[in-house]
N, C-alpha and C. Protein backbone atom coordinates (compact mmCIF):
# COMPACT_ATOMS: atom_id res chain seq x y z
N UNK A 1 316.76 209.08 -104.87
CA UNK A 1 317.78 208.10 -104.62
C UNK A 1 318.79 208.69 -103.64
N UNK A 2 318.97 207.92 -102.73
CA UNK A 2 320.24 208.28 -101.71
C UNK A 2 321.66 207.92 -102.43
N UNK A 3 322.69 208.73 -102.66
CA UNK A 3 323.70 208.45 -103.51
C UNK A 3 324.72 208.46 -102.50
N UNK A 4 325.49 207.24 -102.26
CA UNK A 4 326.56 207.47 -101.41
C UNK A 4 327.48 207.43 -102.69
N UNK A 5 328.88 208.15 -102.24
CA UNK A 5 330.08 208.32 -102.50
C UNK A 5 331.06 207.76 -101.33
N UNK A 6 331.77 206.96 -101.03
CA UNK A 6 332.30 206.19 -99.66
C UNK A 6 331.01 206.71 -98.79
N UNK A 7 331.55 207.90 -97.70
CA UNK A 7 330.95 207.99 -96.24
C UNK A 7 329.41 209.51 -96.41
N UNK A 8 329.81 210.05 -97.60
CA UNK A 8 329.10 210.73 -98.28
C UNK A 8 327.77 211.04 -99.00
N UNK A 9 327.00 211.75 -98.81
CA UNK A 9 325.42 211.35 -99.63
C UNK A 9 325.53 212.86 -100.68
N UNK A 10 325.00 212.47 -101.45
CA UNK A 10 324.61 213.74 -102.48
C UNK A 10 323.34 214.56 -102.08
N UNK A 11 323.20 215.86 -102.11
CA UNK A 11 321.93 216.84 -101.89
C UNK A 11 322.03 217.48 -102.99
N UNK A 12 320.42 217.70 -103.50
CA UNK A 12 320.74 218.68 -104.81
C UNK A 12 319.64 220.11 -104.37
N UNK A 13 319.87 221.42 -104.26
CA UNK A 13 319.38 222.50 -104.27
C UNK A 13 318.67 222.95 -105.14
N UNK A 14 317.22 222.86 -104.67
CA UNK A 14 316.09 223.71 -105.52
C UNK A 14 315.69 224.84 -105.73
N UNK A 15 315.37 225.79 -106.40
CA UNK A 15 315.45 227.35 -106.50
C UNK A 15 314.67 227.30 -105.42
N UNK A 16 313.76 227.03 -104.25
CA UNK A 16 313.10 227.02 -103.35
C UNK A 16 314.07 227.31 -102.29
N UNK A 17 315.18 226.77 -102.47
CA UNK A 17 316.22 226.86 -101.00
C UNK A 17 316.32 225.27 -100.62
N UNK A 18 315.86 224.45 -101.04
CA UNK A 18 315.14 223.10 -100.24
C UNK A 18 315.94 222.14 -100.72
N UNK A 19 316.70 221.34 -100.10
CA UNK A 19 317.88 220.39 -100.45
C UNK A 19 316.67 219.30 -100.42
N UNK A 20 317.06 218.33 -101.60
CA UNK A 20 316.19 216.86 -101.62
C UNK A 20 317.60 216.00 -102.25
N UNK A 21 317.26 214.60 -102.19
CA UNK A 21 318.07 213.85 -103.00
C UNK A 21 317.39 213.64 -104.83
N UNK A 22 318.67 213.17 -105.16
CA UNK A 22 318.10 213.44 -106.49
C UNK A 22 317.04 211.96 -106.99
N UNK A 23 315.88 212.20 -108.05
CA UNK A 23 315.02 211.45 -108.04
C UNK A 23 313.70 212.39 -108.85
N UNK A 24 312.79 211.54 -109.45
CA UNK A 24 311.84 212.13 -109.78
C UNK A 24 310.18 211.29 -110.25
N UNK A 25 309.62 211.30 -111.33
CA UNK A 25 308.19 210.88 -111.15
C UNK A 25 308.69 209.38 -112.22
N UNK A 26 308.22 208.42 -112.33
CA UNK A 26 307.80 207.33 -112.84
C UNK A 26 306.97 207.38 -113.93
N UNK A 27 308.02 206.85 -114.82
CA UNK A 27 306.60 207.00 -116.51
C UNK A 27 306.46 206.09 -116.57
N UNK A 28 304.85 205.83 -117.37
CA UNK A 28 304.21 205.34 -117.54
C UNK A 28 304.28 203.97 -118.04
N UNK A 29 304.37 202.69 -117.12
CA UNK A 29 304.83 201.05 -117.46
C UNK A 29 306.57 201.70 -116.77
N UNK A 30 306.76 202.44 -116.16
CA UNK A 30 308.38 202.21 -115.94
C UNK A 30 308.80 201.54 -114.50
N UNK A 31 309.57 200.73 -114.36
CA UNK A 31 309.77 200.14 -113.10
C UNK A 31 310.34 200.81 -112.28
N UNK A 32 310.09 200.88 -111.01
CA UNK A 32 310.40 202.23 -110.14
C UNK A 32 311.82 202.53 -109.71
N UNK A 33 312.58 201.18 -109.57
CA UNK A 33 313.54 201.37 -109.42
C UNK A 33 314.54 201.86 -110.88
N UNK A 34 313.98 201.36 -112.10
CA UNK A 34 314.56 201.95 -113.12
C UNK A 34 314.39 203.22 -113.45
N UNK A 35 313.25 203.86 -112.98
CA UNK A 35 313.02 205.48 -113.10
C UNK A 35 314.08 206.04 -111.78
N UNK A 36 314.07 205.59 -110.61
CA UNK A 36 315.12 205.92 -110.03
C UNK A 36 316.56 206.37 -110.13
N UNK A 37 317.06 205.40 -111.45
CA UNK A 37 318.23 205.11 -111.41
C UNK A 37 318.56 206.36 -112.84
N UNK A 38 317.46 206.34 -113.49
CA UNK A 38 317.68 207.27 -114.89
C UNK A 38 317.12 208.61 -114.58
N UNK A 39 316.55 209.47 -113.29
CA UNK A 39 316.24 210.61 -112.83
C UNK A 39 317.34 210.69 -112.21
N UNK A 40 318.32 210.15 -111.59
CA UNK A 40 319.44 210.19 -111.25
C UNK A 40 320.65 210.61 -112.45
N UNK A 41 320.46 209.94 -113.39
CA UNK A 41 321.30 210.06 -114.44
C UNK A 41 320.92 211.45 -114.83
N UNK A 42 319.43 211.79 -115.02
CA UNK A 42 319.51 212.88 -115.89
C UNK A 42 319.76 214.37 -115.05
N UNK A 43 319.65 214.19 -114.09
CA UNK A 43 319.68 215.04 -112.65
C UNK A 43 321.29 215.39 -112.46
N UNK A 44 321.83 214.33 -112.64
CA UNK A 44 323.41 214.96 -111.99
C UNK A 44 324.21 214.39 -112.71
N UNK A 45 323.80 213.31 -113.77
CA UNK A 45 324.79 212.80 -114.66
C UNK A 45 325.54 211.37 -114.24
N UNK A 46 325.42 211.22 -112.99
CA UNK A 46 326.43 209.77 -111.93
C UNK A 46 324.83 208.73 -112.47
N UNK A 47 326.09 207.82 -112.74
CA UNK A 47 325.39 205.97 -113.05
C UNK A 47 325.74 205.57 -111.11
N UNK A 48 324.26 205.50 -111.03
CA UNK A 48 324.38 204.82 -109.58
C UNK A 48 324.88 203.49 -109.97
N UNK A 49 324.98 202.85 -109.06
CA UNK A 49 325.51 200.90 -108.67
C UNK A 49 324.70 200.41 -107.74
N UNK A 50 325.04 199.50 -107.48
CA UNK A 50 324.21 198.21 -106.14
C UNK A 50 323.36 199.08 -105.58
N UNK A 51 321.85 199.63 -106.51
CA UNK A 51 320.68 200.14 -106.00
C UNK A 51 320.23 199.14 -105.77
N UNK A 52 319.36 199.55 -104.36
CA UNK A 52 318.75 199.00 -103.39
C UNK A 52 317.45 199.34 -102.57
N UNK A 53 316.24 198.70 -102.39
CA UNK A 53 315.05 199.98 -102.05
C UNK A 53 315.62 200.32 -100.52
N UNK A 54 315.34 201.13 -99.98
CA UNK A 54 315.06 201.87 -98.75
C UNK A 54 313.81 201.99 -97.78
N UNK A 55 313.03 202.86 -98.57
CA UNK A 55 311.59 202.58 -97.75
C UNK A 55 310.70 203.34 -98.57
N UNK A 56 309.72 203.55 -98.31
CA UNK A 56 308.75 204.56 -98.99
C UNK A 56 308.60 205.38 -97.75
N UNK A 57 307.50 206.59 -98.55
CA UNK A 57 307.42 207.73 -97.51
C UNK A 57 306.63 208.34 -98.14
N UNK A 58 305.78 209.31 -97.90
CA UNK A 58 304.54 209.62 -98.22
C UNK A 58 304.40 211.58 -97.83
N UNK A 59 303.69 212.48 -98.06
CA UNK A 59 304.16 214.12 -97.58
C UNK A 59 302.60 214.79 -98.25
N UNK A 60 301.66 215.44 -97.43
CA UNK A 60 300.74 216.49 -98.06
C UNK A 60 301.32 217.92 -98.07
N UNK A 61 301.02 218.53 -99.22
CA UNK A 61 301.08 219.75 -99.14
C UNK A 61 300.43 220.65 -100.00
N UNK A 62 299.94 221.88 -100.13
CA UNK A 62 299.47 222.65 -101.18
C UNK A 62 300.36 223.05 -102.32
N UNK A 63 300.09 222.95 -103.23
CA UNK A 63 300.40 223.39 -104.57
C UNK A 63 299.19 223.97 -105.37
N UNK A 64 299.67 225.65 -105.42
CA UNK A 64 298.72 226.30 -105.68
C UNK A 64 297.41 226.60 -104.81
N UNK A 65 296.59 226.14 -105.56
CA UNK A 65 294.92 226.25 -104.70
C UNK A 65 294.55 224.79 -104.86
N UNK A 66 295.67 223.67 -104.76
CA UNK A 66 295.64 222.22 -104.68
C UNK A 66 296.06 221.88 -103.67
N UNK A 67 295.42 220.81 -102.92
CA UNK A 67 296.27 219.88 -101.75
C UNK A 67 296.78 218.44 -102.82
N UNK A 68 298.09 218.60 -102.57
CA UNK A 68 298.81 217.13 -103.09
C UNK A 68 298.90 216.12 -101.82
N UNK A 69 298.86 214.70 -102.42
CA UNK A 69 299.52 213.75 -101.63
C UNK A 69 300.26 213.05 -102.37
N UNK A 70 301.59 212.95 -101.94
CA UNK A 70 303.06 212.38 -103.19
C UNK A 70 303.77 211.24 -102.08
N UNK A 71 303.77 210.22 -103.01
CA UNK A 71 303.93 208.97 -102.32
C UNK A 71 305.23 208.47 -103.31
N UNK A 72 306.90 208.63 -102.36
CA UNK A 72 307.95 208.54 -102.85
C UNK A 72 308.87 206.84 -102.27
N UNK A 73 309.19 206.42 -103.15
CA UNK A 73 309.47 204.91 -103.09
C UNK A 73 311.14 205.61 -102.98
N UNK A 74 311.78 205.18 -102.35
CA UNK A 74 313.49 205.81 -102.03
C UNK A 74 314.20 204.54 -102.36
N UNK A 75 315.30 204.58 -103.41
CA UNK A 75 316.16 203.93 -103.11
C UNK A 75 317.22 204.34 -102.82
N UNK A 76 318.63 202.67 -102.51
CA UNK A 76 319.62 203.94 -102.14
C UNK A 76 320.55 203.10 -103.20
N UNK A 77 321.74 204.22 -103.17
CA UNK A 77 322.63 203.58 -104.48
C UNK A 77 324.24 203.71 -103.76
N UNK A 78 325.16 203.40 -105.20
CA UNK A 78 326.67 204.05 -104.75
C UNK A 78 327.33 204.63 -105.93
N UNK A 79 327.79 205.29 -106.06
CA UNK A 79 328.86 206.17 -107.05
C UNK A 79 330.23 205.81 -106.97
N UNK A 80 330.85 205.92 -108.59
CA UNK A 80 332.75 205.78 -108.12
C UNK A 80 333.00 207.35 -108.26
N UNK A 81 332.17 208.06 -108.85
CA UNK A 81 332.35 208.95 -109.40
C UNK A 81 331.57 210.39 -107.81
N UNK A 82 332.34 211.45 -107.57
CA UNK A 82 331.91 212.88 -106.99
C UNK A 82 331.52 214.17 -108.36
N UNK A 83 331.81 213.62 -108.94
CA UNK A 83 331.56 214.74 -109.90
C UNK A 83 330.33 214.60 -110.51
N UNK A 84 329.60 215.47 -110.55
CA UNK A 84 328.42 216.13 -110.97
C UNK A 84 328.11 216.99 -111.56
N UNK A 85 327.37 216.64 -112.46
CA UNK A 85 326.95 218.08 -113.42
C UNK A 85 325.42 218.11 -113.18
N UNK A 86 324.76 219.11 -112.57
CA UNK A 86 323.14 219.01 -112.14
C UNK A 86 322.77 219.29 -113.27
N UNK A 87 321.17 219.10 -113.43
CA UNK A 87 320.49 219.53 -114.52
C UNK A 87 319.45 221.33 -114.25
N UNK A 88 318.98 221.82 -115.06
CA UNK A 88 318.10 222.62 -114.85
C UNK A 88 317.15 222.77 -113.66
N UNK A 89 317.29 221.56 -113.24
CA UNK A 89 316.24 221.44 -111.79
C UNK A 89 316.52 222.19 -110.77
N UNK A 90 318.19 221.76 -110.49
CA UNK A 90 318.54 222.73 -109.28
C UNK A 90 319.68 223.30 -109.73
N UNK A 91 320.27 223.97 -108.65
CA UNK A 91 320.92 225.08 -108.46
C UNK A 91 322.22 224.98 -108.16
N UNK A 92 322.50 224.01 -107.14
CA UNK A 92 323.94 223.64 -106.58
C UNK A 92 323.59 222.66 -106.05
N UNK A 93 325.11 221.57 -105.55
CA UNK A 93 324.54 220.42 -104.76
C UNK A 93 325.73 220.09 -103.94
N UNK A 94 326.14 219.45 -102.67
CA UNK A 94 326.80 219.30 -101.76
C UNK A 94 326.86 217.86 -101.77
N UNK A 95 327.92 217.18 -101.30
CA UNK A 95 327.94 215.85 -100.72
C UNK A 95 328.77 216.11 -99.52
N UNK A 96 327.55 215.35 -98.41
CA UNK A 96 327.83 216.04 -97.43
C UNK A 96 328.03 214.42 -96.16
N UNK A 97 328.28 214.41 -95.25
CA UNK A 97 328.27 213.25 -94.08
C UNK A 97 326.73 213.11 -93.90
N UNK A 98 326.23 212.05 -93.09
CA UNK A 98 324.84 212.16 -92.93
C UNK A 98 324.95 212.97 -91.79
N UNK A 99 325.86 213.21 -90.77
CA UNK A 99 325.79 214.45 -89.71
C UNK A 99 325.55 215.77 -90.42
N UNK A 100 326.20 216.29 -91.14
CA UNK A 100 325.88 216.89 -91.85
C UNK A 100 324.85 217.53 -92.53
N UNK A 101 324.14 216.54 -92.83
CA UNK A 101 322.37 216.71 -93.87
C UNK A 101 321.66 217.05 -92.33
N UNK A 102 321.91 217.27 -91.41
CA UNK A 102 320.74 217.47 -90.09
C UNK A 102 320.60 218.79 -90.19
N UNK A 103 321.86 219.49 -90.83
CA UNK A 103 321.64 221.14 -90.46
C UNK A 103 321.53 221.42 -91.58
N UNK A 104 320.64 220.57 -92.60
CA UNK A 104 319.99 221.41 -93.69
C UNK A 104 319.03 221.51 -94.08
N UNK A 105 318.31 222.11 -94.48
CA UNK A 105 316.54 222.56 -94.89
C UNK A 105 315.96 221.50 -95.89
N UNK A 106 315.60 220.67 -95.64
CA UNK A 106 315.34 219.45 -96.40
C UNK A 106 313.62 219.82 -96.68
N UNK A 107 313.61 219.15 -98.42
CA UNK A 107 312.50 218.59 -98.74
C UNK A 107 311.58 218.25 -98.43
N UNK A 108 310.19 217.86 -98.07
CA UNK A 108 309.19 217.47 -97.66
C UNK A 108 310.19 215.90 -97.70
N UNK A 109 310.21 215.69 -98.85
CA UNK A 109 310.23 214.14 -99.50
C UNK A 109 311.64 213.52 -98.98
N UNK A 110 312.59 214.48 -98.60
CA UNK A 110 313.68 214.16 -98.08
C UNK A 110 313.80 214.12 -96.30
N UNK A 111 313.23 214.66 -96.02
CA UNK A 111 313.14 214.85 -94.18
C UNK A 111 313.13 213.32 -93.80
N UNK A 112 312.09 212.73 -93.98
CA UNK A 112 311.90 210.66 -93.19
C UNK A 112 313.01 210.08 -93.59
N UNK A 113 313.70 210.75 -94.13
CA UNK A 113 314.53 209.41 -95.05
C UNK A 113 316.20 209.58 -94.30
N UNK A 114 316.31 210.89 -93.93
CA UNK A 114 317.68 211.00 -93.09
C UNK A 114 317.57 210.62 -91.66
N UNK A 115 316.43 209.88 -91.13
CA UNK A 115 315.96 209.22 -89.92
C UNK A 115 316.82 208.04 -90.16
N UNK A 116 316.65 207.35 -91.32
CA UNK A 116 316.98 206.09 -92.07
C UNK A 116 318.46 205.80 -92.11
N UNK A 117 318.97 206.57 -92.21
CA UNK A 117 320.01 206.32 -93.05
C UNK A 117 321.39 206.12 -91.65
């Protein structure tokens, strides 16, 4: 999920080094935008608002002695709230301008999506 705060987007830091937005996998019968909105919750704690889809986007890569293909549905949201408490996932997180997010080491899953925005 793209989280604006006014002019602001949220990045969350993976022990990898690799800034993504926050978001994660879809259980089973869950509607995508509602898994969106509650991987968000459990990720940084902020109740997004007026979520909205964005686009999809799609990324191969190896994992392990596996080739993945991960096919990510993006929405985008808004916050009243900057404060954040991350979860175990990552490490630290920035809210930053979208000028900003250009000079940072983005995600597989996050790179197409700051084209967008």
């Amino acid at each position: 999920m793209v989280l604006f705060h006014g002019d602001k987007i949220l990045l969350l830091k993976r022990d990898n080094d690799l800034w993504e937005f926050p978001g994660g996998g879809v259980d089973w019968g869950e509607d995508p935008k509602s898994a969106a909105i509650r991987e968000t919750k459990e990720e940084t704690t902020l109740s997004p608002e007026d979520v909205s889809f964005l686009t999809i986007t799609s990324a191969t890569y190896a994992k392990g002695e596996d080739e993945k293909h991960s096919i990510y549905i993006v929405y985008k949201g808004t916050t009243k709230s900057d404060r954040v408490i991350i979860s175990k996932e990552h490490r630290d997180y920035r809210w930053l301008t979208i000028g900003e997010t250009k000079f940072m080491k983005m995600a597989l899953n996050a790179e197409p999506v700051l084209d967008l925005l």
